[in-house]
Protein backbone atom coordinates (compact mmCIF):
# COMPACT_ATOMS: atom_id res chain seq x y z
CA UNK A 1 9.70 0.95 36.99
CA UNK A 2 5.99 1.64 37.16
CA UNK A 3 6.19 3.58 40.54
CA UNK A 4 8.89 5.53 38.76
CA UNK A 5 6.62 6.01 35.25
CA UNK A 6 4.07 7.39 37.01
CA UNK A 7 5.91 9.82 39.24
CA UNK A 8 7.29 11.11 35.85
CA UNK A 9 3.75 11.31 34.36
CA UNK A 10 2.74 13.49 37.40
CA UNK A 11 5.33 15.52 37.65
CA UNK A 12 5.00 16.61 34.01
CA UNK A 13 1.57 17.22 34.64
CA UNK A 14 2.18 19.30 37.39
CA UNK A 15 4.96 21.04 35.73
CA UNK A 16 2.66 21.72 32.32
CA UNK A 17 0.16 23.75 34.91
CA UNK A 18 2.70 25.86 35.83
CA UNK A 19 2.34 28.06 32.73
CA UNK A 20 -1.29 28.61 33.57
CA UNK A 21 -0.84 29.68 36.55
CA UNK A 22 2.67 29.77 38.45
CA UNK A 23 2.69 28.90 41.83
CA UNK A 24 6.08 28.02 44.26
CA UNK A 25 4.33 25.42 46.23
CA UNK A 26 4.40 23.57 43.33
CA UNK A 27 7.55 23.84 42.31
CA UNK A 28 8.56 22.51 45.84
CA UNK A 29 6.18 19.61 44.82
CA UNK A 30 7.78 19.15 41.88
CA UNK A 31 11.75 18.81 43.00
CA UNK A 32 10.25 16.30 45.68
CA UNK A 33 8.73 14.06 43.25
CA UNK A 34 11.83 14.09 41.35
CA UNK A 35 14.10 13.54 44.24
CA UNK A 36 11.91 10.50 44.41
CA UNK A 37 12.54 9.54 40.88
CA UNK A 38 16.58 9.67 41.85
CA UNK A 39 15.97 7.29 44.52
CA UNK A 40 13.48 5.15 42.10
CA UNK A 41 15.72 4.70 39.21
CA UNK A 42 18.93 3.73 41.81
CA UNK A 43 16.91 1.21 43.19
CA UNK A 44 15.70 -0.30 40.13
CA UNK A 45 19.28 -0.16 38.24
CA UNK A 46 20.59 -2.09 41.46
CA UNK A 47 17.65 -4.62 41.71
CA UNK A 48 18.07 -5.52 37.64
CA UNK A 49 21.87 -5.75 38.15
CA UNK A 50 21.17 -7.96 40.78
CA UNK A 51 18.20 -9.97 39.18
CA UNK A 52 20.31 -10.15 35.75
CA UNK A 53 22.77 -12.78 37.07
CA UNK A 54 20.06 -14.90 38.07
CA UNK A 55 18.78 -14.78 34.75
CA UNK A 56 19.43 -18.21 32.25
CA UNK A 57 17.08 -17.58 29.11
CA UNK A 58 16.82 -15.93 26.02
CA UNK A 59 13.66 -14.28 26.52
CA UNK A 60 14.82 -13.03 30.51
CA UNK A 61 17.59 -11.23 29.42
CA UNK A 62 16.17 -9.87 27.25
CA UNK A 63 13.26 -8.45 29.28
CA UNK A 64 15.98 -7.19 31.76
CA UNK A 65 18.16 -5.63 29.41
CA UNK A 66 14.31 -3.58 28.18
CA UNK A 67 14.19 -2.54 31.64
CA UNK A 68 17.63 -1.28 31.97
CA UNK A 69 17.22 0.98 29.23
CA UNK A 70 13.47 2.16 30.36
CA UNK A 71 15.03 3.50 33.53
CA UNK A 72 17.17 6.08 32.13
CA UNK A 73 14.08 7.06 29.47
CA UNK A 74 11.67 7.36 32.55
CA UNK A 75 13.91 9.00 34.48
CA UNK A 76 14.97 11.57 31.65
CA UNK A 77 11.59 12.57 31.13
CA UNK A 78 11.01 13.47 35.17
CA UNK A 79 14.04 15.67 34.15
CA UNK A 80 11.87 17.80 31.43
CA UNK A 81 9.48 18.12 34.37
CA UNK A 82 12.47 20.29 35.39
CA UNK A 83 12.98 22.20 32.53
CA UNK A 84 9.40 23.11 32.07
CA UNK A 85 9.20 24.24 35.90
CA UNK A 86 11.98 26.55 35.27
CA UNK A 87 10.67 28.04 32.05
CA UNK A 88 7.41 28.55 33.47
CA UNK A 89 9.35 30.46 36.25
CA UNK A 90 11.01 32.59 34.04
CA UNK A 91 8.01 33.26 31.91
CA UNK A 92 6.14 34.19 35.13
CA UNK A 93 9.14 36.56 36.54
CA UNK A 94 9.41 38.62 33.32
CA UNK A 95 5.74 38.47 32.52
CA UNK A 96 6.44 36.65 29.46
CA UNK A 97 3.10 35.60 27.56
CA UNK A 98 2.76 33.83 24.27
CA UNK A 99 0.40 35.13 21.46
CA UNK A 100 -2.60 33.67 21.43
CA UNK A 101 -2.62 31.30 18.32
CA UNK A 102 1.00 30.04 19.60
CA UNK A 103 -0.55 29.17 23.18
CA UNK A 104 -3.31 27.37 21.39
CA UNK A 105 -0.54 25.42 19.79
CA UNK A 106 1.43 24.63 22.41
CA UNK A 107 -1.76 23.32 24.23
CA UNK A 108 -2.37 21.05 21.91
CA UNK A 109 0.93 19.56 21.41
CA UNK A 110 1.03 19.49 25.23
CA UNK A 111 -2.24 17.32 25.56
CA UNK A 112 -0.62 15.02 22.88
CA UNK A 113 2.50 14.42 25.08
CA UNK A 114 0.75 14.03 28.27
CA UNK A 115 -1.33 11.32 26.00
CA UNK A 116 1.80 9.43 24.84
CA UNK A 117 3.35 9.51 28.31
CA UNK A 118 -0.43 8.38 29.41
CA UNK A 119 -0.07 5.16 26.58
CA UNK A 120 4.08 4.57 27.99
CA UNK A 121 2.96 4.27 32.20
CA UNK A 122 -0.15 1.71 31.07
CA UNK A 123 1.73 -0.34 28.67
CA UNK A 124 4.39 -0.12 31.26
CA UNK A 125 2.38 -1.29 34.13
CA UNK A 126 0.27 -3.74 31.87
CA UNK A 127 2.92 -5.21 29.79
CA UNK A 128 0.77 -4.40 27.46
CA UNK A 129 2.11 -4.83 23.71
CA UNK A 130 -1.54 -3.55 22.04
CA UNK A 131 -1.20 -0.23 24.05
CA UNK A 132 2.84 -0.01 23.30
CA UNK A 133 1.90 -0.06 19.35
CA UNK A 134 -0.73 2.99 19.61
CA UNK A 135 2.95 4.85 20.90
CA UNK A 136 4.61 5.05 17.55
CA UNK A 137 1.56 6.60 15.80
CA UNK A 138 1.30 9.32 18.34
CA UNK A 139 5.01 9.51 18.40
CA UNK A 140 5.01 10.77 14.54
CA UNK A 141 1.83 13.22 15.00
CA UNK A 142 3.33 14.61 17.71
CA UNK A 143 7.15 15.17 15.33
CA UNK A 144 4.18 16.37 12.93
CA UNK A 145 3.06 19.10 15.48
CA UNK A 146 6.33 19.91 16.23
CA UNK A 147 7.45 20.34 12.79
CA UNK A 148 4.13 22.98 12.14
CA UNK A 149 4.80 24.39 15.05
CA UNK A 150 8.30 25.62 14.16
CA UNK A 151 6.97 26.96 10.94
CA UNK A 152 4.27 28.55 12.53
CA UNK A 153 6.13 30.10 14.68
CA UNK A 154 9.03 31.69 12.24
CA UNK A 155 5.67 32.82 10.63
CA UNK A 156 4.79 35.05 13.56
CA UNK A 157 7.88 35.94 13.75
CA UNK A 158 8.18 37.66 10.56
CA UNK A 159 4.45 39.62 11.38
CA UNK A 160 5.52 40.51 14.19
CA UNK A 161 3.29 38.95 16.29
CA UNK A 162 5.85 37.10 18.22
CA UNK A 163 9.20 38.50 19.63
CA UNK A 164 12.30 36.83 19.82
CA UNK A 165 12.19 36.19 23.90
CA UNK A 166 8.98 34.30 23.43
CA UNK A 167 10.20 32.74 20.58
CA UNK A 168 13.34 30.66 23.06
CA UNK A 169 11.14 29.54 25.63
CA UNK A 170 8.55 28.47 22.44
CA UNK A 171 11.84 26.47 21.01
CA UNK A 172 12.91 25.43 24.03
CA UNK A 173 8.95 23.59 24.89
CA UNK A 174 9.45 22.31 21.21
CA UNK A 175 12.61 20.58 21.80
CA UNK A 176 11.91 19.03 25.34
CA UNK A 177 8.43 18.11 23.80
CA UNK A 178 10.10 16.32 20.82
CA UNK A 179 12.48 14.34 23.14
CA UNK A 180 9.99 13.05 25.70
CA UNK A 181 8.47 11.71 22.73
CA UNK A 182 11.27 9.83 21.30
CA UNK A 183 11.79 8.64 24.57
CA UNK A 184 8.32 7.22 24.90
CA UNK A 185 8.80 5.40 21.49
CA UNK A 186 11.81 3.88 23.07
CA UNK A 187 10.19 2.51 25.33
CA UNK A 188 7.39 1.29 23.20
CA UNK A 189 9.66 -0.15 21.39
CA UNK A 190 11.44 -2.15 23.67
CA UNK A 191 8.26 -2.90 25.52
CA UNK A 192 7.40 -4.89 21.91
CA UNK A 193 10.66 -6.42 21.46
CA UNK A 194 10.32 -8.39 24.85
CA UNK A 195 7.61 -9.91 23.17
CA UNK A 196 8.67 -11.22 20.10
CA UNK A 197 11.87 -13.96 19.72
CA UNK A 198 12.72 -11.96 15.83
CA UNK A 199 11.40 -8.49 16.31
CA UNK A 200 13.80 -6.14 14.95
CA UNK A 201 12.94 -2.50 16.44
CA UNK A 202 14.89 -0.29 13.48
CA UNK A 203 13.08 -2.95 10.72
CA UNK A 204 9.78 -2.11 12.52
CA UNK A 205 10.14 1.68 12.05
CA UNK A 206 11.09 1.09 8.46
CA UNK A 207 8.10 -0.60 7.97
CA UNK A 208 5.95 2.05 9.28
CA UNK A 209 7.22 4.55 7.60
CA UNK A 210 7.56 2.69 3.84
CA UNK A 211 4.15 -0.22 4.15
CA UNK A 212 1.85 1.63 6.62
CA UNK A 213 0.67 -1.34 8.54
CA UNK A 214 -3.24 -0.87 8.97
CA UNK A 215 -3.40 -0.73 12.95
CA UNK A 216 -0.73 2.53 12.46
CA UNK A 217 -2.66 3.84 10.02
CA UNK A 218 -5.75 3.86 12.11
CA UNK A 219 -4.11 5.60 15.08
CA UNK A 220 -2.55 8.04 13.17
CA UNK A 221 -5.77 8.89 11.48
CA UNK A 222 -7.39 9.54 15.23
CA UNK A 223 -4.44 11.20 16.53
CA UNK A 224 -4.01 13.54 13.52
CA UNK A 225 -7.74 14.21 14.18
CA UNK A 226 -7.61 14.73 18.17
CA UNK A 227 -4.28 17.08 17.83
CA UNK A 228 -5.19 19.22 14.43
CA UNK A 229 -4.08 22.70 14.59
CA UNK A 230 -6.61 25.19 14.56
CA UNK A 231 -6.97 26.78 10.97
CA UNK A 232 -5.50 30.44 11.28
């Protein structure tokens, strides 16, 4: 599952420089790495099938069961690797470019999701519960961002500073940014639940969200720093 995190990290990467610049030989990078992903995430779902009947405790299950749901998150996100690829494409075929303030924008919210997939692979490949709990902070700047962004947006719109073409393949980013995200808090999540006999994953959220537990509140404050828009 690590191999396979980190294939998905740098194919995102690699897919997120594709709007700088767009260049073929990496896209034909790109579908290798996730043709290698396939082949990662059948392996693993037929090693914890296997390993799972072997398993007699609480606590093992219960790791293998987080496991067999991080597979289909990891391997999701090597998917949006994908999507970007192709909307950088299409971008670079009709000469597509975004205004200025929105590419500002979407560089920032981009740094903040290669961050969060960044915290997933070393909490992954640590087991790492400290790193797992800085996910959920970033997790709700980054629905923050996303969020301004929109608005943002629908205000360029009506100044006509952004047409409507740019304004799909801005949505589109938005909403494939947005769901790598709540995929990374899954797996934050589950990542935490492995280590706790009682921790309830829905109650946890609730928590954050209605007693802002000081450690949250601390990584929000740095994130909301390191990912503030610029002031138009």
């Amino acid at each position: 599952v690590t191999a396979m995190a980190k294939a998905a990290r740098d194919n995102l990467g690699l897919s997120l420089e594709q709007f700088k610049e767009y260049d073929s030989k990496k896209t034909d990078h790109i579908n290798r790495y996730e043709e290698r992903l396939d082949l990662f995430a059948d392996n693993a779902d037929n090693y914890l099938i296997e390993l799972s009947r072997h398993i007699d405790t609480d606590r093992g299950n219960r790791e293998v069961n987080m496991w067999m749901q991080c597979v289909p998150s990891v391997e999701r996100i090597g998917d949006y690797a994908m999507n970007f690829d192709e909307l950088a494409l299409k971008m670079s075929e009709t000469g597509l470019k975004f205004s200025e303030s929105a590419q500002r924008e979407m560089d920032i919210l981009g740094e903040a999701v290669l961050e969060i997939i960044r915290l997933t692979v070393d909490s992954i490949e640590l087991d790492s519960e400290s790193t797992a709990r800085r996910i959920e902070p970033l997790e709700d700047v980054i629905d923050n961002l996303c969020d301004q962004l929109k608005l943002n947006h629908v205000s360029r719109l009506r100044q006509g500073i952004c047409t409507l073409d740019q304004g799909f393949v801005f949505n589109d980013l938005i909403t494939n940014y947005e769901r790598i995200s709540d995929h990374c808090s899954n797996i934050g999540l589950g990542l935490i639940e492995t280590q706790s006999n009682d921790f309830d994953p829905h109650a946890y959220i609730t928590s954050l969200k209605e007693v802002r537990h000081h450690s949250f509140d601390l990584y929000h404050e740095a994130y909301t720093h390191r990912y503030a828009l610029p002031v138009e």
